[in-house]
Structure formats: C-alpha cells, structure tokens
Protein backbone atom coordinates (compact mmCIF):
# COMPACT_ATOMS: atom_id res chain seq x y z
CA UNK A 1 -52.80 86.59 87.24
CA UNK A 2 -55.25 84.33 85.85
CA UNK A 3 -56.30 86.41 82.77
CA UNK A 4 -52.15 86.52 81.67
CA UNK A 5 -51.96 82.72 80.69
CA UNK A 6 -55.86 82.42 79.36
CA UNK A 7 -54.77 85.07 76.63
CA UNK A 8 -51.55 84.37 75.11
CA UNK A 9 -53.55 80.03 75.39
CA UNK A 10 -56.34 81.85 73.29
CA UNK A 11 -53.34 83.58 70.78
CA UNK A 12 -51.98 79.81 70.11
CA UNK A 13 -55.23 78.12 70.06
CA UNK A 14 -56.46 80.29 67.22
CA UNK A 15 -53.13 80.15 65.08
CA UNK A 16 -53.63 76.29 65.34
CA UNK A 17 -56.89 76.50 63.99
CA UNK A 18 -55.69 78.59 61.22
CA UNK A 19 -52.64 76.46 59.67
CA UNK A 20 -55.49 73.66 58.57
CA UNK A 21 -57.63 76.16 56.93
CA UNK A 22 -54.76 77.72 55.25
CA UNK A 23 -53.77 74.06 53.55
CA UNK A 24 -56.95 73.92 52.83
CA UNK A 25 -57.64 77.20 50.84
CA UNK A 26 -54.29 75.76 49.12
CA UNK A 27 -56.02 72.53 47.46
CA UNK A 28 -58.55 71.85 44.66
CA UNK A 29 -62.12 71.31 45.11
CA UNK A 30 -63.07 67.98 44.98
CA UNK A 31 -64.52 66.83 41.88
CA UNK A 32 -68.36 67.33 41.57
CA UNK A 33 -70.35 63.44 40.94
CA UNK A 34 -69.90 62.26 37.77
CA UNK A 35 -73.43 63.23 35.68
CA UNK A 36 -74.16 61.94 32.38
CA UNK A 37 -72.88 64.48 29.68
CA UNK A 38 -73.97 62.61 26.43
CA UNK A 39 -77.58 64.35 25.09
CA UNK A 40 -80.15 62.31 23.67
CA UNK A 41 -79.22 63.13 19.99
CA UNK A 42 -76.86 61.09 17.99
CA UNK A 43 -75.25 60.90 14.65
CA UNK A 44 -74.39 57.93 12.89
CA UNK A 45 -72.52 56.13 9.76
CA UNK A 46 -72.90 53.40 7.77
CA UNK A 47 -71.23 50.89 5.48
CA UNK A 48 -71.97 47.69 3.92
CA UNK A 49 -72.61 44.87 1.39
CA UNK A 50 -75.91 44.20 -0.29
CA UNK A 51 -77.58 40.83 -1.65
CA UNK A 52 -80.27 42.14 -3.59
CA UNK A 53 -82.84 39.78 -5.73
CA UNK A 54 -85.68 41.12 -8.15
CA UNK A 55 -89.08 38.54 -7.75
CA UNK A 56 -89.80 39.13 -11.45
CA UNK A 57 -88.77 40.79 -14.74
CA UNK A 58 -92.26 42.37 -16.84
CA UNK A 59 -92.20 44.14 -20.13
CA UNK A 60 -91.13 41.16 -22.35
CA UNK A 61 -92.95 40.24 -25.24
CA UNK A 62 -92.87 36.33 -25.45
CA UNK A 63 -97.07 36.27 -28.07
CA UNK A 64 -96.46 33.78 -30.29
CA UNK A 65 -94.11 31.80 -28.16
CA UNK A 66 -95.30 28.27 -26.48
CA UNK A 67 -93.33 28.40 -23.22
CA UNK A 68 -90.70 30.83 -21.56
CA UNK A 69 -88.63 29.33 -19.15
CA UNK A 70 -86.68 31.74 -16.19
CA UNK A 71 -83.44 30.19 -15.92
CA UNK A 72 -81.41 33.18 -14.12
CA UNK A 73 -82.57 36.74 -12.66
CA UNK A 74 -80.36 38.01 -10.12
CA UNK A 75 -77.46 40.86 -9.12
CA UNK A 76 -73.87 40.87 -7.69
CA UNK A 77 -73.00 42.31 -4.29
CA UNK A 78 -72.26 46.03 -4.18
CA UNK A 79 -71.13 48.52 -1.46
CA UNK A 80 -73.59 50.91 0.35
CA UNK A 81 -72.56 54.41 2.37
CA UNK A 82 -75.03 55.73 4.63
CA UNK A 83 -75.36 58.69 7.18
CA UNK A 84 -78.18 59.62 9.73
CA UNK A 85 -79.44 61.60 12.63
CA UNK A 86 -81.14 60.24 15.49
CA UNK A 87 -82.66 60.72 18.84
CA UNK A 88 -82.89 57.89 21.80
CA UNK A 89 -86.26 58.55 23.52
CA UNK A 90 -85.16 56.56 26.73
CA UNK A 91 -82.66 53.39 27.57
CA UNK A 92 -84.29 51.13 25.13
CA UNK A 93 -86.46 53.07 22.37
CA UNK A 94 -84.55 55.73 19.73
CA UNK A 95 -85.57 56.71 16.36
CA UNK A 96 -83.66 57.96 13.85
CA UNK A 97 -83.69 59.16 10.14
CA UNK A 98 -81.08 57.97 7.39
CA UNK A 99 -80.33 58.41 3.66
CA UNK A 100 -77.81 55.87 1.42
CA UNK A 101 -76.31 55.34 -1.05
CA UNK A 102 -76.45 52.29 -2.21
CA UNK A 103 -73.85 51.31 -5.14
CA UNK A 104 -73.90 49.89 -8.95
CA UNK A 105 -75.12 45.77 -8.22
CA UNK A 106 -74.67 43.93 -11.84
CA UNK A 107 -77.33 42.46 -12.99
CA UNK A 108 -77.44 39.13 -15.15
CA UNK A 109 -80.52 37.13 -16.35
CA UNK A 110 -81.78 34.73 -19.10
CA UNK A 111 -84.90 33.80 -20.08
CA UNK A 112 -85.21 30.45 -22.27
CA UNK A 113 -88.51 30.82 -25.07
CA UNK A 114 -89.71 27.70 -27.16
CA UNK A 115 -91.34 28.71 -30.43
CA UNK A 116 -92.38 25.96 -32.78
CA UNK A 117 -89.39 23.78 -31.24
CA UNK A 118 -86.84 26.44 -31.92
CA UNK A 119 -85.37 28.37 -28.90
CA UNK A 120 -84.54 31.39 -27.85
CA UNK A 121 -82.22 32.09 -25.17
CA UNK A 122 -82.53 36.38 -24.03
CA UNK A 123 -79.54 37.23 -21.91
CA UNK A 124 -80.02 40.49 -19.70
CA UNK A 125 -77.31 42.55 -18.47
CA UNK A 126 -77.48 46.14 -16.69
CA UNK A 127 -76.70 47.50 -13.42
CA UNK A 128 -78.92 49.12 -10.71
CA UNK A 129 -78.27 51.44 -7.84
CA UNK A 130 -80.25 53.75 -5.38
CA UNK A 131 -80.67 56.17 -3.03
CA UNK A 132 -82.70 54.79 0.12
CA UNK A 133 -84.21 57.48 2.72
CA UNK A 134 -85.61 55.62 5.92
CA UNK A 135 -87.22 56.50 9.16
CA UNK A 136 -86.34 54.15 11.72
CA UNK A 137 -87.38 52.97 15.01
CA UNK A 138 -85.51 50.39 17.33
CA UNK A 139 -85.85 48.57 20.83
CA UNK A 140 -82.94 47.84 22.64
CA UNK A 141 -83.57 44.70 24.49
CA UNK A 142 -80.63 45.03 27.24
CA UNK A 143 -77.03 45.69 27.55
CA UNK A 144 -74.10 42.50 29.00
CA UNK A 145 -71.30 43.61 29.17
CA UNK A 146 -71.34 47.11 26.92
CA UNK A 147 -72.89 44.82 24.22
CA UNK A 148 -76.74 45.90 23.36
CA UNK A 149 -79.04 43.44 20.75
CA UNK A 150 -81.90 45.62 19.28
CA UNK A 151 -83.99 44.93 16.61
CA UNK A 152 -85.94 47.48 14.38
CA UNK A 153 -87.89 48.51 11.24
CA UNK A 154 -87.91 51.47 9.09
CA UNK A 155 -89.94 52.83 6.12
CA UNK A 156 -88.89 55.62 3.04
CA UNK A 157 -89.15 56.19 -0.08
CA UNK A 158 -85.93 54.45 -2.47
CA UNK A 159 -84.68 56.27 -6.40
CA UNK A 160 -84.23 52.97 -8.09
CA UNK A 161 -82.38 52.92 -11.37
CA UNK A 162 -81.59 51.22 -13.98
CA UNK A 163 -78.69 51.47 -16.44
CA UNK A 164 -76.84 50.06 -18.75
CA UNK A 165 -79.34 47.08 -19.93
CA UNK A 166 -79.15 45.14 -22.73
CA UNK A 167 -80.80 42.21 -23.84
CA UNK A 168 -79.31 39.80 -26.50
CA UNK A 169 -81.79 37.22 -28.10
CA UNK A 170 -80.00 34.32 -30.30
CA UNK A 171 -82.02 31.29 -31.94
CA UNK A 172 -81.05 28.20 -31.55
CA UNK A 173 -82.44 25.01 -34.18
CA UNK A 174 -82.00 26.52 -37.60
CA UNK A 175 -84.12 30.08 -37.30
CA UNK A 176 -83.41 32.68 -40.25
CA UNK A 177 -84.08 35.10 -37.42
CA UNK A 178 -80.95 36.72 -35.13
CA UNK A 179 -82.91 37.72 -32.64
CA UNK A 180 -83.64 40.89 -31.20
CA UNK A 181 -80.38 42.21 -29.41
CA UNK A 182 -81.70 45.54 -27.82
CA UNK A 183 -80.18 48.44 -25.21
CA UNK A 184 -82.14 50.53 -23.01
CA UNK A 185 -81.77 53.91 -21.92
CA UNK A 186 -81.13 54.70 -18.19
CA UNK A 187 -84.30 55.09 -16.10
CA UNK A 188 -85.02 56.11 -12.54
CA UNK A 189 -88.09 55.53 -10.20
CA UNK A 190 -89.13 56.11 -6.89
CA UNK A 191 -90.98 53.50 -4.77
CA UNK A 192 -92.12 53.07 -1.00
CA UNK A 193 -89.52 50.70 0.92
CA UNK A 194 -89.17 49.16 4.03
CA UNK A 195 -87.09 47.72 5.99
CA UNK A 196 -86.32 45.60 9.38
CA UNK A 197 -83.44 44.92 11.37
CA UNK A 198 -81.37 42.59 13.67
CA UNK A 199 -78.13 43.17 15.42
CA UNK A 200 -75.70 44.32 18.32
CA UNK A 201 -74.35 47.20 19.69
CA UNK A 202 -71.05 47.42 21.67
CA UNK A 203 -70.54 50.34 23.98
CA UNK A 204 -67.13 51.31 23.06
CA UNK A 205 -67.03 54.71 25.02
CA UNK A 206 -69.98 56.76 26.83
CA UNK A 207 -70.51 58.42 23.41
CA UNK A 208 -69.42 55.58 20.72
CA UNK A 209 -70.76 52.93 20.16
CA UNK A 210 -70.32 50.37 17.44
CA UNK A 211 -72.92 48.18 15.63
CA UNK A 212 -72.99 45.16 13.29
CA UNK A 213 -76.71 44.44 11.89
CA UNK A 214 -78.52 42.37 9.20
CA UNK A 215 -80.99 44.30 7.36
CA UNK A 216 -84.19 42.97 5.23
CA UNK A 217 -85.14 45.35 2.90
CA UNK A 218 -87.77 45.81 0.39
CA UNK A 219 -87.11 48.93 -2.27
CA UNK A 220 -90.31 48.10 -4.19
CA UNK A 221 -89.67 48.08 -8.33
CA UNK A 222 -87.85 49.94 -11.08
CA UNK A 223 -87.70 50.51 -14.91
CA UNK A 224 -84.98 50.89 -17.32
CA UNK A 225 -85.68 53.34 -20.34
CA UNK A 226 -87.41 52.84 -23.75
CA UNK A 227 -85.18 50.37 -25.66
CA UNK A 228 -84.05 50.09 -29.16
CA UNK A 229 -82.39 47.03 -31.25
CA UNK A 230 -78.51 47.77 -32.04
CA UNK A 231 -79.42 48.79 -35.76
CA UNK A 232 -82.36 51.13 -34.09
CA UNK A 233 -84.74 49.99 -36.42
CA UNK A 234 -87.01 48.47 -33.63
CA UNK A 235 -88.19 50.04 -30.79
CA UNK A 236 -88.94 47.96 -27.29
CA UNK A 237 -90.78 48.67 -24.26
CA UNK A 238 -89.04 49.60 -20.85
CA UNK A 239 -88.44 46.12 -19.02
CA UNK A 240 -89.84 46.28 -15.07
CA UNK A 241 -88.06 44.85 -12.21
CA UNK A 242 -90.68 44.00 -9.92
CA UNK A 243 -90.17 43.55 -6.38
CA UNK A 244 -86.71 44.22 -5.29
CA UNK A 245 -85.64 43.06 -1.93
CA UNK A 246 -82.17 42.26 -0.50
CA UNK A 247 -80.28 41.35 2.42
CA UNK A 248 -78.30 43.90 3.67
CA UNK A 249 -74.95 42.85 6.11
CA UNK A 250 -74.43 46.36 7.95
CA UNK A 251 -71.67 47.91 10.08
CA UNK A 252 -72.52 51.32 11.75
CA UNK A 253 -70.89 53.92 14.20
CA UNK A 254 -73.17 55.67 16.35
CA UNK A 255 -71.47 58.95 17.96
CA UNK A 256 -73.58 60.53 21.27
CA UNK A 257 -73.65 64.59 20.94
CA UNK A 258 -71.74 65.43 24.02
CA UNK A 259 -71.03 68.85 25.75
CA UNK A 260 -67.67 68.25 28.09
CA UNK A 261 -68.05 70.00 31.47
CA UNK A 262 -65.18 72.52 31.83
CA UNK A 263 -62.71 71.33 34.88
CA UNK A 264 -63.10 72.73 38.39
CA UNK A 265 -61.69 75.88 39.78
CA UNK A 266 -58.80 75.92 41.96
CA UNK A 267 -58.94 78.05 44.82
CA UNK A 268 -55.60 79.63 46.37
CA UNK A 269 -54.80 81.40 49.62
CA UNK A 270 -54.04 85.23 49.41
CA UNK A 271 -50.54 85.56 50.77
C-alpha cells in the first residue's frame, strides 16, 4: 500500500527538479571577469609646432673688418609629423622608438660689420628642415582621474638641412663696393640629438589615450652647400649653424595593440 504513493511522489519530485535545469540549459553563460585585453605594445602619432633657435652662425669671413655685430639669427615656426612604436614595461616605465618629420622653418638673420667706419649690413635667408629618429624612455608619475603626467628623454641621430640660403651684403657710408650678395647650394648633415619631455596623458578608452607635451630638443648643427656670388665669379665657404635647439609644443595619440575576446557561447536545450 505504502510503496503505491512513495512512487508516483518520487515521479513528481524528479519532474520538479527537472523544469529548473531545463530553463537553465535555455540561458547564456554568464560572462567570464573582465581581464585586461590591451598588450604591452603600442603605436603612436604625432603632430606639432616647433620654435627652433641656432646658438651661432660660423663660416663668415669678417678679416679686415673692426667689429661684427649679431643683430638677428633666428627661424619661423613650422609643422612636424611623427610616428612610433613602443612598449610599456609596467604601469609607470615604457619606451618607445620614433622618427619625424619635421617641416621647412624660415630662417632670417643679419649680421652688422664696421670696416674703417663704413658698414656692412649681411642679411641671411634660407630654410631648414629634418628628419629626427629618437629612442625614448618615460616615467609615468600617476594617473587622477584618466589623466597621467610623465616626463621623459630621448636620444637619435637628426638629417639637418639647409636650403635655399642666401646672403645679401650692402655698404652703407659711401663704399665703391656692393657687397657680396651670395646663394648656397642645399646641404644635409647628420648630428646626435636629444631630447626631454614634459606633459599629460588622458585615458580616453582602455586602448587610447591622448597626450599634450612640451619637448626640449637639441638636433646638434648643420651646413648649407658651397656658395657662389649672383654673377658666380666668387666662390664662398658653406655657412655652419651651430647648435640648433628648439622648443617643441606636441600633441600625440597613443593606440594600445588589443586582441578582443570573442563573446561567450550560448548553450541550448535539445528538444
């Protein structure tokens, strides 16, 4: 008697058990934890505006004259493009390695001589641009709110040249002599550079981020050509531009190489 109610009990008891299990099969996984998916490698772009200066100008040739004066030596802004690859070591240390192109800066400079009481004003003109390779290190020093400050340095190798340059002499008191108005042929060196840096870094995704940066940054010297007076009868030595430095305003985009996880499975009941 007893064993007729304890099975059909069992028979219900076990199709109760089964409906949940059956919803179940019917629903999606949950999501695993989120994991970081960005790698430690990173590409990056660059644009900007430079303010370059030169510390001297060499290959004149003032013999015979009692004093030169330096009255103006110096270069307009110009654009610069840049693009690099880069690895972050850990949360505040990456490196990375990047080559630009920085654009035409005019140049414009005069130098005032006094021979004898008569004077001679040279006017320079020309234009210089280069491509700058750098390896560079930073330290991020802590992020508030998605924004990072780092600072860094870098040092390359930068193709410095020179076109365009022309220097017109004129007397001034009464000389018999025009002056020696001269052009230059084009000329290209490269020198050791260096460079440090200063700036932030806003988080805009997991894998973007956006920086703004000053740069310091020291491309060493360059040259123009040999140069020849605008009748080429004379002949003139290459003019040096010794120690060019400038002060770089920089905006970057740093993109994280990511691999996206593909989405879960869903699983479905049979039936």
């Amino acid at each position: 008697m007893g064993s007729r109610f304890i099975i059909p009990a069992l028979t219900v008891l076990a199709a109760l058990m089964a409906i949940p299990a059956a919803r179940a099969a019917d629903m999606p996984l949950p999501p695993p934890p989120p994991a970081p998916c960005c790698s430690a490698w990173y590409l990056r772009g660059d644009i900007g505006f430079s303010n370059q200066n030169v510390g001297s100008l060499g290959g004149q040739n003032y013999a015979g004259f009692d004093s030169v004066a330096s009255i103006d030596k110096g270069f307009d802004a110009a654009p610069f493009y840049g693009l690099g690859i880069g690895y972050a070591f850990n949360n505040w240390l990456r490196f990375d390695v990047t080559g630009e192109y920085r654009g035409s800066a005019n140049f414009h400079g005069m130098d005032i001589g006094n021979a004898g009481g008569v004077i001679f004003p040279d006017n320079y003109s020309g234009s210089k641009s280069e491509w700058t390779f750098l390896t560079n290190a930073y330290v991020d020093l802590g992020t508030w709110n998605c924004i990072t400050p780092f600072i860094g340095a870098g040092i390359g190798v930068s193709r410095n040249t020179i076109s365009n340059f022309t220097d017109v002499s004129n007397c001034v008191g009464g000389c018999g002599n025009p002056g020696a108005n001269a052009y230059f042929d084009s000329a290209s060196k490269w020198s050791f550079a260096w460079a440090l840096y200063g700036g932030l870094a806003y988080q805009v995704s997991p894998n973007v981020a956006v920086e703004f940066a000053y740069r310091y940054i020291d491309l060493g010297d360059a040259t123009t050509g040999n140069g020849r007076s605008f009748n080429n009868v004379l002949t003139f030595a290459p003019f040096e531009f010794n120690h060019l430095t400038s002060s770089d305003v920089r905006l970057g985009l740093r993109f994280n190489c990511c691999e996206v996880p593909p989405p879960p499975p869903l699983l479905h009941s049979r039936g």
